[in-house]
Structures are given as structure tokens and as C-alpha cells.
N, C-alpha and C. Protein backbone atom coordinates (compact mmCIF):
# COMPACT_ATOMS: atom_id res chain seq x y z
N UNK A 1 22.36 -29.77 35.28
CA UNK A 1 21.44 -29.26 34.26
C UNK A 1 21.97 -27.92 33.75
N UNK A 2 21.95 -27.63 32.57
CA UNK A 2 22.38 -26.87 32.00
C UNK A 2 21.64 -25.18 32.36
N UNK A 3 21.84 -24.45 31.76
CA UNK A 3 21.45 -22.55 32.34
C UNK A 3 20.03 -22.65 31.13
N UNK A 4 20.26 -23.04 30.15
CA UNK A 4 19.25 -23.05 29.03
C UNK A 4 17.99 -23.88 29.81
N UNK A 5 18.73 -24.87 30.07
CA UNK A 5 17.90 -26.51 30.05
C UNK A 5 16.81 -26.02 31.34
N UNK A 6 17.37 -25.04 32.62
CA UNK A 6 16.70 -24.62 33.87
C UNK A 6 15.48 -23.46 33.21
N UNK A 7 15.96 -22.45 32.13
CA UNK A 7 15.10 -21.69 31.43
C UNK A 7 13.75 -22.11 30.77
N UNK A 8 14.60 -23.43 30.05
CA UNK A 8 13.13 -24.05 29.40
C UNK A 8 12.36 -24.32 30.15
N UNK A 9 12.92 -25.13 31.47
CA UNK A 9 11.97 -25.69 32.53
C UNK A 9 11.20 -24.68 33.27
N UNK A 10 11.89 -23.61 33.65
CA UNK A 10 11.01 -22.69 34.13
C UNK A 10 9.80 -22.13 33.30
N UNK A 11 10.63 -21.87 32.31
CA UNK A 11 9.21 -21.30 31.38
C UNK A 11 8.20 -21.89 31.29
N UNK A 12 8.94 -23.23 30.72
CA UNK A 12 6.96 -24.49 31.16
C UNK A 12 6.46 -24.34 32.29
N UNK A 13 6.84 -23.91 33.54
CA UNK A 13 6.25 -23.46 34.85
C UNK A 13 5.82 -22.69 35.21
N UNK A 14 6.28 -21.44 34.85
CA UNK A 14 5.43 -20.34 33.89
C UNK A 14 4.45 -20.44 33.36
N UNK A 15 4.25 -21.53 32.25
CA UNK A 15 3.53 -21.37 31.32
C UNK A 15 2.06 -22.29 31.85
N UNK A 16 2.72 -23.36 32.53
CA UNK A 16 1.85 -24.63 33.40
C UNK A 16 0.72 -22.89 33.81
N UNK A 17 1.62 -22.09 35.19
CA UNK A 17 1.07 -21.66 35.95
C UNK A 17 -0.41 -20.55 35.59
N UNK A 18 0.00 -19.74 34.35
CA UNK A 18 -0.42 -19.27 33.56
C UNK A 18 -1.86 -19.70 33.36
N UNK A 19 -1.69 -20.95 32.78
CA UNK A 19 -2.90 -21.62 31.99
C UNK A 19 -3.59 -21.84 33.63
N UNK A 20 -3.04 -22.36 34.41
CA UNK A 20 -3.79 -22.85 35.91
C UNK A 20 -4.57 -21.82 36.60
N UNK A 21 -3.86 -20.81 36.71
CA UNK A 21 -4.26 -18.98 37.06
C UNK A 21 -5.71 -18.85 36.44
N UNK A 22 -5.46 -18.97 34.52
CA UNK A 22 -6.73 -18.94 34.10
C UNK A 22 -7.98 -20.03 34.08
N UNK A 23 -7.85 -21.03 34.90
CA UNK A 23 -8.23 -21.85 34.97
C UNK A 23 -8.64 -22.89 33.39
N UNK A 24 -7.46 -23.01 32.91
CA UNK A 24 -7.16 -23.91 31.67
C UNK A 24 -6.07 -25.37 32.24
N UNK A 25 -7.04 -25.86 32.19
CA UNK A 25 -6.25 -27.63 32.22
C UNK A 25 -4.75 -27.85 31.10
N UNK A 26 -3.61 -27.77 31.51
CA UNK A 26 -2.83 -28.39 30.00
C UNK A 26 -3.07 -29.76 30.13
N UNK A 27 -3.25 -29.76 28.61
CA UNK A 27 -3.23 -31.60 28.81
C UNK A 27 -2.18 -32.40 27.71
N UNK A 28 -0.87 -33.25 27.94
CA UNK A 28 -0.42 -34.01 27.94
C UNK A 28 -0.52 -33.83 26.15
N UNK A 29 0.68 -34.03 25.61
CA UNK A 29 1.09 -33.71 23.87
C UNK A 29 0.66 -35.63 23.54
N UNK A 30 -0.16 -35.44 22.71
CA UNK A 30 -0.79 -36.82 22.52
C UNK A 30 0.86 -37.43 21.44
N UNK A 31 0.96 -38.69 21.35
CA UNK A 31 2.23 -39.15 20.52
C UNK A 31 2.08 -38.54 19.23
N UNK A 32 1.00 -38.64 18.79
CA UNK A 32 0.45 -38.27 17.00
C UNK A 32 1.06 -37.07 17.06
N UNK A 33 0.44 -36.48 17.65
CA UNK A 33 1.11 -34.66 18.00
C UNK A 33 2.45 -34.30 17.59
N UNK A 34 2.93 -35.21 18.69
CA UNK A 34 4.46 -35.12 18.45
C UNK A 34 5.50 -35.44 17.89
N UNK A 35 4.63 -36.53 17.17
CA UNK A 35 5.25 -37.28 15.37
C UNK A 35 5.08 -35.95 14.19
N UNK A 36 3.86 -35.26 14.37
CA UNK A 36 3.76 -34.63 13.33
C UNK A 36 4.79 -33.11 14.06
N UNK A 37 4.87 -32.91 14.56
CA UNK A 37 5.44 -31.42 14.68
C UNK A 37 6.96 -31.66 14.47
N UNK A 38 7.29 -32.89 15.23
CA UNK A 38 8.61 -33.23 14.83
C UNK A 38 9.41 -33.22 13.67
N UNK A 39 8.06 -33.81 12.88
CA UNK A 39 8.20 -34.58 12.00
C UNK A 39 8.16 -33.31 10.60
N UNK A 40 7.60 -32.38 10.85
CA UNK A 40 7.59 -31.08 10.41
C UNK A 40 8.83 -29.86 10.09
N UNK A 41 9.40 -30.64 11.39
CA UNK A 41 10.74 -29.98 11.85
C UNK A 41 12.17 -30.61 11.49
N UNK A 42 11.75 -31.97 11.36
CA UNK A 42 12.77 -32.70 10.38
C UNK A 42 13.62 -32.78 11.87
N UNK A 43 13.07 -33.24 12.62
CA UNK A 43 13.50 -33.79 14.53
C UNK A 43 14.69 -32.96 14.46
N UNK A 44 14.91 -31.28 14.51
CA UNK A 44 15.61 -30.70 14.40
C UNK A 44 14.77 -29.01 15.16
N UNK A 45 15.72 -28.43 15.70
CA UNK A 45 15.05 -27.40 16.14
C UNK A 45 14.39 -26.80 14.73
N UNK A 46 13.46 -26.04 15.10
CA UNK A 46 12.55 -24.40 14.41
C UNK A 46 13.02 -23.61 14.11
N UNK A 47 14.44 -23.35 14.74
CA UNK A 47 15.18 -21.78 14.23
C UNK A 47 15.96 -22.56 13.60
N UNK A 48 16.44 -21.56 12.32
CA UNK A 48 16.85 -21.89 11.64
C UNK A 48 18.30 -21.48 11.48
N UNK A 49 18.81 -20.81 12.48
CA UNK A 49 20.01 -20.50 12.96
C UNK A 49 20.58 -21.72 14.12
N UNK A 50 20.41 -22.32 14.41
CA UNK A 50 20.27 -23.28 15.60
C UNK A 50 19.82 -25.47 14.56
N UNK A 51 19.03 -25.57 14.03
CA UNK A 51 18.37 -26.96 14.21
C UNK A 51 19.39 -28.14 14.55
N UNK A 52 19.53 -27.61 16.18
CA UNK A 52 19.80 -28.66 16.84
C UNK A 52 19.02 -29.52 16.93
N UNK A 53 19.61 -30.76 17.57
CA UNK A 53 18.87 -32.16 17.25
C UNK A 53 18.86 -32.99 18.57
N UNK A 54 19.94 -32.80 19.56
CA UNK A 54 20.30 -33.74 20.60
C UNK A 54 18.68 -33.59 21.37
N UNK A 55 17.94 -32.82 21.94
CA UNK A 55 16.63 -32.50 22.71
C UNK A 55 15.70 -31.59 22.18
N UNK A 56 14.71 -31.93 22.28
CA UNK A 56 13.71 -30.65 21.59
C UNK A 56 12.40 -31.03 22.56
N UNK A 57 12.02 -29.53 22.59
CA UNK A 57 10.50 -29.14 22.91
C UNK A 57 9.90 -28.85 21.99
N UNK A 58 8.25 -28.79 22.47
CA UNK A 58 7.09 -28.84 21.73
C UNK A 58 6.54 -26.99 22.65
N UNK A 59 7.07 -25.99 21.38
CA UNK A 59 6.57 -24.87 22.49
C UNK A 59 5.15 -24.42 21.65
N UNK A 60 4.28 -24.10 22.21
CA UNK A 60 2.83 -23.15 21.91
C UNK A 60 3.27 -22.08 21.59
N UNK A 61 2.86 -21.66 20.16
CA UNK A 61 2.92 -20.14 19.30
C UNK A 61 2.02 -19.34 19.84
N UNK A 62 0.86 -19.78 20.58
CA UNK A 62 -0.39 -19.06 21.37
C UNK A 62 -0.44 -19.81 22.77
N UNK A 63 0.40 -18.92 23.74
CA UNK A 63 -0.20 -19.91 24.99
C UNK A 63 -1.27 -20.75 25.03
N UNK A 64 -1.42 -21.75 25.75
CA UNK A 64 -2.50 -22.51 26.52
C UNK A 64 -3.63 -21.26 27.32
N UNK A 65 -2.71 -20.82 28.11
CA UNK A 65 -3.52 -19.93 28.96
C UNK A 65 -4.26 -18.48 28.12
N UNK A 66 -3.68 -18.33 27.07
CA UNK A 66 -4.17 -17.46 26.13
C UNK A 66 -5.29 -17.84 24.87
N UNK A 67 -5.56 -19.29 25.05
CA UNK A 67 -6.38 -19.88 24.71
C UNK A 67 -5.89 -21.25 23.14
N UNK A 68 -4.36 -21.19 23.02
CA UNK A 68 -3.86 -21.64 22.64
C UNK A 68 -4.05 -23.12 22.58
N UNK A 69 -3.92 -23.79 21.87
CA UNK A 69 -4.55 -25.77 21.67
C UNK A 69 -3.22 -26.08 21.76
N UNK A 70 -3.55 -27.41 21.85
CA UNK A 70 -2.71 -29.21 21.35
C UNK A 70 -2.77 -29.24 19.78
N UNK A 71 -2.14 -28.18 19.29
CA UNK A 71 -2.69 -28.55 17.84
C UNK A 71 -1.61 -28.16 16.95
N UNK A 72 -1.21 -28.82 15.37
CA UNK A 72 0.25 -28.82 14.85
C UNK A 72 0.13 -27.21 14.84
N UNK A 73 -0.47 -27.07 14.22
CA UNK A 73 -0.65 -25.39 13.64
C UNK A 73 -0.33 -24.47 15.12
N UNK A 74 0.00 -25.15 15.68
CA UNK A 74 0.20 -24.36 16.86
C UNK A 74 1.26 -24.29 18.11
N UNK A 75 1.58 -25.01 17.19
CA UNK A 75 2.95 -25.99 18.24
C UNK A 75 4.35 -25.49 17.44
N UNK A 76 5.62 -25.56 17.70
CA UNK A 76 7.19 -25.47 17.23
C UNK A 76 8.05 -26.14 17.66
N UNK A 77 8.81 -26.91 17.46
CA UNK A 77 9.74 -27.82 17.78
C UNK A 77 11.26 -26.76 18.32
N UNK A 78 11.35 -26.93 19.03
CA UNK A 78 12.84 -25.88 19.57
C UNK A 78 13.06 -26.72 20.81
N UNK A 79 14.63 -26.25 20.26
CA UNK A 79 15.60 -27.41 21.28
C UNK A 79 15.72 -26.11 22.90
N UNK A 80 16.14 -26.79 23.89
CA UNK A 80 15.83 -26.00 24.77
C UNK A 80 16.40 -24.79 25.06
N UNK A 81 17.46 -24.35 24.63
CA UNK A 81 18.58 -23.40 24.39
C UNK A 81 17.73 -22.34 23.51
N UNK A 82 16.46 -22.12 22.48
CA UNK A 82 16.17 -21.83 21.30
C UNK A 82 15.04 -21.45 22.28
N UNK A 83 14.38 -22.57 23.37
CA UNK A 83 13.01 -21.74 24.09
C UNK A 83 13.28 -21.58 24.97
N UNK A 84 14.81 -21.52 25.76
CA UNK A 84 15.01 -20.89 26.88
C UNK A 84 15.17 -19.21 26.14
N UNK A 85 15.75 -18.86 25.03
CA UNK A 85 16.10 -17.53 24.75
C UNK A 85 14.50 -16.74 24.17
N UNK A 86 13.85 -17.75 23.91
CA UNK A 86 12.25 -17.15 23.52
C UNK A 86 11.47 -16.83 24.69
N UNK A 87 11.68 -17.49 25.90
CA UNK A 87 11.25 -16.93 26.78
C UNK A 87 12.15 -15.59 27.83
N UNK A 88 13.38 -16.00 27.16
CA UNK A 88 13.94 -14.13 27.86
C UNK A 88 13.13 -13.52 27.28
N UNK A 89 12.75 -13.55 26.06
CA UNK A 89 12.88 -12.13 25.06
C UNK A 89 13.92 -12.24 24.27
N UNK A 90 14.92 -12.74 24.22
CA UNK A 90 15.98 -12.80 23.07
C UNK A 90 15.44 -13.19 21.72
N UNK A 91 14.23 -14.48 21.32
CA UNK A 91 13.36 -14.57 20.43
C UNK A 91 12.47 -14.36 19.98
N UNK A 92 12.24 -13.02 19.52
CA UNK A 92 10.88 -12.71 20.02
C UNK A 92 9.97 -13.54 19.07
N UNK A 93 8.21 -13.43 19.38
CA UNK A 93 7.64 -14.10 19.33
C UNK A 93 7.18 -13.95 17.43
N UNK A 94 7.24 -12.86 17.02
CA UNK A 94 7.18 -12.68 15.65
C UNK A 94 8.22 -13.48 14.77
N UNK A 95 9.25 -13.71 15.32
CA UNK A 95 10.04 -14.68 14.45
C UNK A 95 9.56 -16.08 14.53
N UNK A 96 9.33 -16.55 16.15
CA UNK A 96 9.12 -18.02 16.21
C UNK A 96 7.58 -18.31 14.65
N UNK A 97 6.98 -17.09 14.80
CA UNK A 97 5.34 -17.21 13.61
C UNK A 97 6.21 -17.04 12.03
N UNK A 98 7.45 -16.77 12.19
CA UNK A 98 7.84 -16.50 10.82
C UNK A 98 8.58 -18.45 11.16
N UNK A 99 9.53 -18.14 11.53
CA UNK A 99 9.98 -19.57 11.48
C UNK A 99 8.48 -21.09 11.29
N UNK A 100 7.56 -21.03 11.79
CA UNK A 100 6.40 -21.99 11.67
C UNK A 100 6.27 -21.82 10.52
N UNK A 101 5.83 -20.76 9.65
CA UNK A 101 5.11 -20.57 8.26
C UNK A 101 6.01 -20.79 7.77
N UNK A 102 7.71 -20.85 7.26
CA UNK A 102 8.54 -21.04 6.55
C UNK A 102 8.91 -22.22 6.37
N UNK A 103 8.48 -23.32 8.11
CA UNK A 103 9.01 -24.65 8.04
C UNK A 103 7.55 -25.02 7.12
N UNK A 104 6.38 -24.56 7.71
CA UNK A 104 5.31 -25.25 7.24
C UNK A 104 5.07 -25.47 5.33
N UNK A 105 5.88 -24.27 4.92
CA UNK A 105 5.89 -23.73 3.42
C UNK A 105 6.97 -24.87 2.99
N UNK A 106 7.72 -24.63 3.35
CA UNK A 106 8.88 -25.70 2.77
C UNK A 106 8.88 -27.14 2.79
N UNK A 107 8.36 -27.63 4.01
CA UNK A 107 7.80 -28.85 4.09
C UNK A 107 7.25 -29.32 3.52
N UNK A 108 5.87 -28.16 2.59
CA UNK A 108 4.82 -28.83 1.58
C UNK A 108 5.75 -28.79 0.88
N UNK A 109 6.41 -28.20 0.46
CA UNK A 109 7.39 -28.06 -1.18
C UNK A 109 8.33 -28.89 -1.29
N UNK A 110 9.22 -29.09 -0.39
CA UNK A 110 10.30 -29.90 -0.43
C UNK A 110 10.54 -30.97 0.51
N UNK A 111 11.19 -31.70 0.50
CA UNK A 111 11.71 -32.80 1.45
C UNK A 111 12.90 -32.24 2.54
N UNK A 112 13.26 -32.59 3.92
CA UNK A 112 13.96 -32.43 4.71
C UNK A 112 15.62 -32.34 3.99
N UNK A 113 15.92 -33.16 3.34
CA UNK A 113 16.99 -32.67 2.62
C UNK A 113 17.63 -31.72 1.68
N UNK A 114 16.10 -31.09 0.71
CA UNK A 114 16.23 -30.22 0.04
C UNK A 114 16.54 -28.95 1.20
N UNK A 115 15.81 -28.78 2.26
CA UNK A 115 15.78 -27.62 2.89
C UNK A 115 17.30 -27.34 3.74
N UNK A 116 17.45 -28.89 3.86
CA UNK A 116 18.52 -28.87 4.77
C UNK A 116 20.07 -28.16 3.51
N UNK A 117 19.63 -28.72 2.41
CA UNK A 117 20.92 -27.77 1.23
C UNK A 117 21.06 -26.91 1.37
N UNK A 118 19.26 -26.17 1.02
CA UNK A 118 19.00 -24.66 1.54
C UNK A 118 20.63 -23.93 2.25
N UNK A 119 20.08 -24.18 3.60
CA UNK A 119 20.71 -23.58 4.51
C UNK A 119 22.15 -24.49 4.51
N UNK A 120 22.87 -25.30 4.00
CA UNK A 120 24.21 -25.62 4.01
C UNK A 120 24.48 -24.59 2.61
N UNK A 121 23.91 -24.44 1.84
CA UNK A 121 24.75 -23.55 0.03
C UNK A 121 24.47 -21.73 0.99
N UNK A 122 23.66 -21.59 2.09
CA UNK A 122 23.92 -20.13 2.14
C UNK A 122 25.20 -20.75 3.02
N UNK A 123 25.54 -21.45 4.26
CA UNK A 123 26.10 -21.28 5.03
C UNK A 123 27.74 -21.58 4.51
N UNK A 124 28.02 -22.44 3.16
CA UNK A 124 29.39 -22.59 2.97
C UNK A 124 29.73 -21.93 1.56
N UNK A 125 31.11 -22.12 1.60
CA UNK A 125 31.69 -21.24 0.95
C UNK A 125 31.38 -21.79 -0.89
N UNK A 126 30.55 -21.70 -1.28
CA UNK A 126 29.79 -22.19 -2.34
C UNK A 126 30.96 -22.78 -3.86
N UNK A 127 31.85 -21.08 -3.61
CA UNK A 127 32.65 -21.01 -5.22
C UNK A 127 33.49 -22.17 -4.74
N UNK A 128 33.56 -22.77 -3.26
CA UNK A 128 34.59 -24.33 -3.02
C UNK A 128 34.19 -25.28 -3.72
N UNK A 129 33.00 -25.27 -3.37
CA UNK A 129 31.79 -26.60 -3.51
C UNK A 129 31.89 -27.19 -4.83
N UNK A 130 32.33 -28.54 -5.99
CA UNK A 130 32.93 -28.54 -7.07
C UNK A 130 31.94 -30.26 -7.01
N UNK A 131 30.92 -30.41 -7.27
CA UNK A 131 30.29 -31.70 -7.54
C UNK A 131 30.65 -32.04 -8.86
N UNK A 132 30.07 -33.18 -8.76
CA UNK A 132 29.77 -34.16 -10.17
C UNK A 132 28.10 -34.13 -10.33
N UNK A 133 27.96 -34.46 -11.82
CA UNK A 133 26.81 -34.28 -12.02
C UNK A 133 25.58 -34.84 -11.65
N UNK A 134 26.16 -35.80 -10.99
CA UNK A 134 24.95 -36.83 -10.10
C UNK A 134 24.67 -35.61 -8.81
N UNK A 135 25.70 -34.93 -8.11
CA UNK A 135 25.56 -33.91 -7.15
C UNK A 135 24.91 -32.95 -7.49
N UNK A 136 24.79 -32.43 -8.49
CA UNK A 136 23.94 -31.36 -9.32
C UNK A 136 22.17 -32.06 -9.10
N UNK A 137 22.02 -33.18 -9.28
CA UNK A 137 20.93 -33.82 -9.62
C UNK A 137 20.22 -33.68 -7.97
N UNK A 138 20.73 -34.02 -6.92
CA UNK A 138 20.55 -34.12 -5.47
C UNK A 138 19.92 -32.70 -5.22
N UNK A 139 20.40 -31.12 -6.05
CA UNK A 139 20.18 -30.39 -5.90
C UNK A 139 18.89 -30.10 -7.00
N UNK A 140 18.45 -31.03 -7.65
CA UNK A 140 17.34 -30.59 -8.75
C UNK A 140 15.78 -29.60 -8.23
N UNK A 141 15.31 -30.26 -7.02
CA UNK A 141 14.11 -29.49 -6.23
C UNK A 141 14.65 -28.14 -6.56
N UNK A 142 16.01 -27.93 -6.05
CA UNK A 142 15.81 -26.73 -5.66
C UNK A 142 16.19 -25.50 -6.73
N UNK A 143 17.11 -26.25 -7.92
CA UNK A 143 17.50 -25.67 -9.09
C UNK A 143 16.11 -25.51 -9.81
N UNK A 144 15.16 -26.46 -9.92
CA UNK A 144 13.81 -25.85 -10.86
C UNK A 144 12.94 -25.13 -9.88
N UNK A 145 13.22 -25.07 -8.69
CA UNK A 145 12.37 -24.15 -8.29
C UNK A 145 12.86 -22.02 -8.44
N UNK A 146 14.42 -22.17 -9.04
CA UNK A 146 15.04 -21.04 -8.91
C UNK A 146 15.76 -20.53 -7.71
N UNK A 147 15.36 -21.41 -6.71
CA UNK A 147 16.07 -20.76 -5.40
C UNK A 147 17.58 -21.62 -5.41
N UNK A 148 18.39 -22.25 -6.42
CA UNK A 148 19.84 -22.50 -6.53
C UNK A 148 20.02 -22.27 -8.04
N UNK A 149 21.23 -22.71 -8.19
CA UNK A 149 22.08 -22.52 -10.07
C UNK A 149 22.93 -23.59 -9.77
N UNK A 150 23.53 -24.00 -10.93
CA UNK A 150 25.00 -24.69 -11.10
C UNK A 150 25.15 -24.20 -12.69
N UNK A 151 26.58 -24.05 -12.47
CA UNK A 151 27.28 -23.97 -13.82
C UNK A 151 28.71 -24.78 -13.90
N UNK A 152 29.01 -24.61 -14.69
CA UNK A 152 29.95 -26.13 -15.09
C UNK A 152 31.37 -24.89 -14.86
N UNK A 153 32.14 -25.77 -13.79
CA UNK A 153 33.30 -25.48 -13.56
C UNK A 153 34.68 -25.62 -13.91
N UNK A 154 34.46 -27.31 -14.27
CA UNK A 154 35.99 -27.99 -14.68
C UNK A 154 35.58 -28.71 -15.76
N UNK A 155 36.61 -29.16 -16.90
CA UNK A 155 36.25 -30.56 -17.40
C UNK A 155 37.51 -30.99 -18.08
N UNK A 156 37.74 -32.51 -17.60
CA UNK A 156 39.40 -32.72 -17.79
C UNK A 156 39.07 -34.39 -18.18
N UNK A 157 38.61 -34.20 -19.66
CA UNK A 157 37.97 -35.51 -19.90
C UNK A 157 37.15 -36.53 -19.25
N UNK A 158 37.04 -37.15 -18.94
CA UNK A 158 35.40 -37.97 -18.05
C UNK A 158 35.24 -36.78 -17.10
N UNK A 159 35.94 -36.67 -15.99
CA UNK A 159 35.73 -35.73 -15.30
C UNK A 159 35.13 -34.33 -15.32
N UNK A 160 34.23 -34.25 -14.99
CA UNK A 160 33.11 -33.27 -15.36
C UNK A 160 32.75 -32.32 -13.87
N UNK A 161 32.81 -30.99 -12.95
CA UNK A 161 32.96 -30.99 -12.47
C UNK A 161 31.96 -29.64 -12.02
N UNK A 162 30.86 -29.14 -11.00
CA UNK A 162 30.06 -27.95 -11.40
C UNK A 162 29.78 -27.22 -9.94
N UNK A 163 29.73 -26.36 -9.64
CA UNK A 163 29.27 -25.44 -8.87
C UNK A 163 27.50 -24.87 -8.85
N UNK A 164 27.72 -25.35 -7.37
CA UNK A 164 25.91 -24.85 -7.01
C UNK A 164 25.65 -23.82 -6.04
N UNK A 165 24.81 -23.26 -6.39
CA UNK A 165 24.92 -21.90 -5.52
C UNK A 165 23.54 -21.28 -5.40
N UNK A 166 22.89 -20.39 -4.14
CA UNK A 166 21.60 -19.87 -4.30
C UNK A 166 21.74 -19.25 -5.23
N UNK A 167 20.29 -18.76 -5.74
CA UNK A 167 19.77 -17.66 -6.17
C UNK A 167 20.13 -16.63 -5.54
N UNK A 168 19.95 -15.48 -6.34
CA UNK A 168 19.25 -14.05 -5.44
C UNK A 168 17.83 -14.39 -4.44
N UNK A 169 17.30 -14.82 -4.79
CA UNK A 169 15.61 -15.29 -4.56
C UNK A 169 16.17 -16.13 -2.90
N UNK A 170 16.78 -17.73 -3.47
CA UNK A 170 17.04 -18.47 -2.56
C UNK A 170 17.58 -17.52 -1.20
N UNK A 171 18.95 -16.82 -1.62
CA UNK A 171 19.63 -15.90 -0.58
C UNK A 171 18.52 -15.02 0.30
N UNK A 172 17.47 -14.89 -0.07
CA UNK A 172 16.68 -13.72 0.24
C UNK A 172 15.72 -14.73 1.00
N UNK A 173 15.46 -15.52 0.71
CA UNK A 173 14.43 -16.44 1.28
C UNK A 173 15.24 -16.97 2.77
N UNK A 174 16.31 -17.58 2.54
CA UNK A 174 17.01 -17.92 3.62
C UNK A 174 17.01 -16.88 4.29
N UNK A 175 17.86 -15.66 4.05
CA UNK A 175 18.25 -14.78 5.18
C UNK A 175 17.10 -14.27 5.76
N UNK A 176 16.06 -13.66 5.04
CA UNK A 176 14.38 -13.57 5.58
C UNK A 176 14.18 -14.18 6.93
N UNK A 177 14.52 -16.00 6.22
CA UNK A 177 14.16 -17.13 7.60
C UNK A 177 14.52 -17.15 8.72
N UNK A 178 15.88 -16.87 8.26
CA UNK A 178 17.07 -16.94 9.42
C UNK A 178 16.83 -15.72 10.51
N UNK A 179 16.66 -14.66 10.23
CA UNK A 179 16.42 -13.35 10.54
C UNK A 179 15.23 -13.07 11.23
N UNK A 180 14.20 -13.89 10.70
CA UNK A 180 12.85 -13.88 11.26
C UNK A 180 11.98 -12.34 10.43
N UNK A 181 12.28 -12.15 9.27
CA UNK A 181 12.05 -10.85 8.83
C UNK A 181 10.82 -11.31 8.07
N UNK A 182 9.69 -11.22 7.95
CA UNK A 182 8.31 -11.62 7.43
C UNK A 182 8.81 -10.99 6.19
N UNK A 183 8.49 -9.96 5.59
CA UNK A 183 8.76 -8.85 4.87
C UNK A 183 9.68 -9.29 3.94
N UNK A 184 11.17 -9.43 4.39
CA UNK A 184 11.91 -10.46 3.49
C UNK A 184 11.72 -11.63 2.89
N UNK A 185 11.19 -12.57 3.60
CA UNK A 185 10.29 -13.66 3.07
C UNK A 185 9.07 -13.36 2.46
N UNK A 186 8.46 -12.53 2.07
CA UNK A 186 7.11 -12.22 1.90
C UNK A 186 7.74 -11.89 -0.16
N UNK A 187 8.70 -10.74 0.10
CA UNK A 187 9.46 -10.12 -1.46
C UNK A 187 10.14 -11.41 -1.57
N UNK A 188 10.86 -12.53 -1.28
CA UNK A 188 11.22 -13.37 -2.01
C UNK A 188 10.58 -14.19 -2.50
N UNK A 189 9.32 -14.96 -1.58
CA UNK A 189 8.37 -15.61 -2.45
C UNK A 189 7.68 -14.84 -3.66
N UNK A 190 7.53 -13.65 -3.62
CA UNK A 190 6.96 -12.79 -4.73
C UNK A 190 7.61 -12.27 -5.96
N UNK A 191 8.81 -12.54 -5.59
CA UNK A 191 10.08 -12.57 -6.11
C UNK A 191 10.51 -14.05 -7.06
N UNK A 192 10.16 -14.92 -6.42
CA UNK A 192 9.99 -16.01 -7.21
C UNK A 192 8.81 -16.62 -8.16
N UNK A 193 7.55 -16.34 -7.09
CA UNK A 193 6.61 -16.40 -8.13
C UNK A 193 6.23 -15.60 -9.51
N UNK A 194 7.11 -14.40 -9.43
CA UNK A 194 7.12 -13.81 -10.85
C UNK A 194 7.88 -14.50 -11.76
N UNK A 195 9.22 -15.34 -11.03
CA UNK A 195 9.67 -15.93 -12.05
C UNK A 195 9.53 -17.16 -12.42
N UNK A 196 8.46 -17.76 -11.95
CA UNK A 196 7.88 -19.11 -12.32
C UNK A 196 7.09 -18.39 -13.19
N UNK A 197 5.99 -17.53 -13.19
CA UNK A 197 5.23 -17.37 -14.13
C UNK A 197 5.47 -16.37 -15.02
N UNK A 198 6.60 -15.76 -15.20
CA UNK A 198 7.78 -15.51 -16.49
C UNK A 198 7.89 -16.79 -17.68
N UNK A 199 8.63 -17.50 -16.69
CA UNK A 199 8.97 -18.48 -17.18
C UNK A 199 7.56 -20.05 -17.81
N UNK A 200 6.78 -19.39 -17.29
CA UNK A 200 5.75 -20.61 -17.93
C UNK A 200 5.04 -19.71 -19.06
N UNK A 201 5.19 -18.48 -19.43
CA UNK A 201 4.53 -17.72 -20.03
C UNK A 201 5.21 -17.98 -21.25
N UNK A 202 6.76 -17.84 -21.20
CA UNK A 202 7.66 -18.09 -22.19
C UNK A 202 7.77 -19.08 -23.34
């Protein structure tokens, strides 16, 4: 068993003990539960530096023993490596509440693939990235929402060829996420919603 994999486990033993101390029953993550949180998470860890996929836990944003539920709004999907370091202290607990509200925000807005672009256009080298215009289209969620661009790169008769890239907005939203910085995420959504309603004013 892995150094992470013994962390996670302890911590649930911890956490078991906790709730038992205060005399709180845990009771058993019903399947529904764990379709939807998963399913929230796009069966991928919560941090957004990490969404590993091979194992994941179901960790409580509010202990059990702190009076914390069985409930989505309350739950995070993190692979065990992600809640072995949340229970050092390496994660602290203000990010895991920024990471929930960002998956929960994006989830209503977009589909698992849009988000998953998200974080591949901050993470690669973008000015490489040279689609066709059907590839441009894959990126549409996220081009009318302002958080990407494309502009036309090549064109060598049929061949038509374009570059996609965040926003300022998008960049700010990601790194916010990634970072766990409320504050950053807080000026980029505000940051964007001025320019949706710029732009519908127009």
C-alpha cells in the first residue's frame, strides 16, 4: 500500500473516530451519493492540479463529527494522494471549498469536456496548438463564454488552420482554481460578467 493510500486510510480513522468520540453514527455513502459527486467531478479527482482518475474518495468539506451530512453539497471527490495531503495540512481546507464551488459552477455551465479544455489550453503550449475549424467548434462553450479566442493562423488553400487560446478572464479563472485563491476566482467571474453584459448592451 502506498504512503498516500496509508494517509487516506488513516485519516478516515481519524475521522470514523472523531464522529464516534462525538457520539455521531457515520453511515455508509448511499450509491446515488456517489453517482452524483462523482459524477460532478467528471470520476476524476477535485483538485484541479491533480484529476486523477485510477481511485477516488468521497471526503466531507464539514466533518461528520462536526456535524457535517451524506450530502452532495458536502462531499469532494479526491483521489487518495489529494486527501492524504488535505489531511497533513498540505491542502488546506479553504481551497478544497474553493475547488467544490468551481467544480459545482462549471458543471452547471459546461460539460466535462469543456472544462477538461479549460485546463489542457492553460496547461499546453497554446501558440503550438494549430486546429481545423471543426476543432475551433469543440471549443465553442468556451469561446462564447469569453474564457478562450481563436484566430486564424495558416491558410494554404482548403487548408484552413487556427489557434485557441484562454482569455485573460479564462487564465484568471483557471489559475484562481488551481491555486485555490477565492479572490481570484471571485475578480474573474466579475471580470467576465462585465463582459457579457458589455456585450449584450451593444
Amino acid at each position: 500500500m502506498s504512503s498516500s493510500a496509508k494517509a487516506s486510510k488513516s485519516g478516515k480513522k481519524a475521522a470514523n473516530k472523531a464522529a464516534k468520540k462525538a457520539g455521531i453514527v457515520r453511515e455508509k455513502f448511499k450509491p446515488e451519493l456517489k453517482l452524483a459527486v462523482l459524477t460532478e467531478a467528471g470520476y476524476r479527482c477535485g483538485n484541479p492540479t491533480c484529476r486523477g482518475i485510477l481511485a477516488l474518495d468521497l471526503h466531507h468539506l464539514d466533518q461528520v463529527s462536526n456535524g457535517g451530512g451524506n450530502v452532495a453539497t458536502n462531499l469532494i471527490a479526491l483521489c487518495p494522494t489529494c486527501h492524504a495531503l488535505h489531511h497533513r495540512g498540505t491542502i488546506p481546507q479553504s481551497a478544497l471549498y474553493l475547488y467544490k464551488a468551481i467544480l459545482v459552477s462549471l458543471t452547471r455551465a459546461f460539460d466535462l469536456d469543456a472544462i477538461d479544455k479549460l485546463i489542457f489550453l492553460r496547461k499546453s503550449q497554446s501558440e503550438l496548438l494549430k486546429i481545423s475549424g471543426d476543432g475551433v467548434l469543440s471549443f465553442a462553450r468556451l469561446i462564447a463564454s469569453d474564457l478562450a479566442s481563436f484566430q486564424l493562423e495558416e491558410e494554404n488553400g482548403p487548408i484552413v488552420l487556427y489557434s485557441v487560446q484562454l482569455t485573460p478572464t479564462g487564465c484568471q479563472l483557471i489559475d484562481g482554481w488551481i491555486a485555490g485563491d477565492r479572490g481570484a476566482v471571485q475578480r474573474a467571474l466579475s471580470l467576465h460578467t462585465t463582459v457579457v453584459v458589455k456585450a449584450s448592451t451593444t
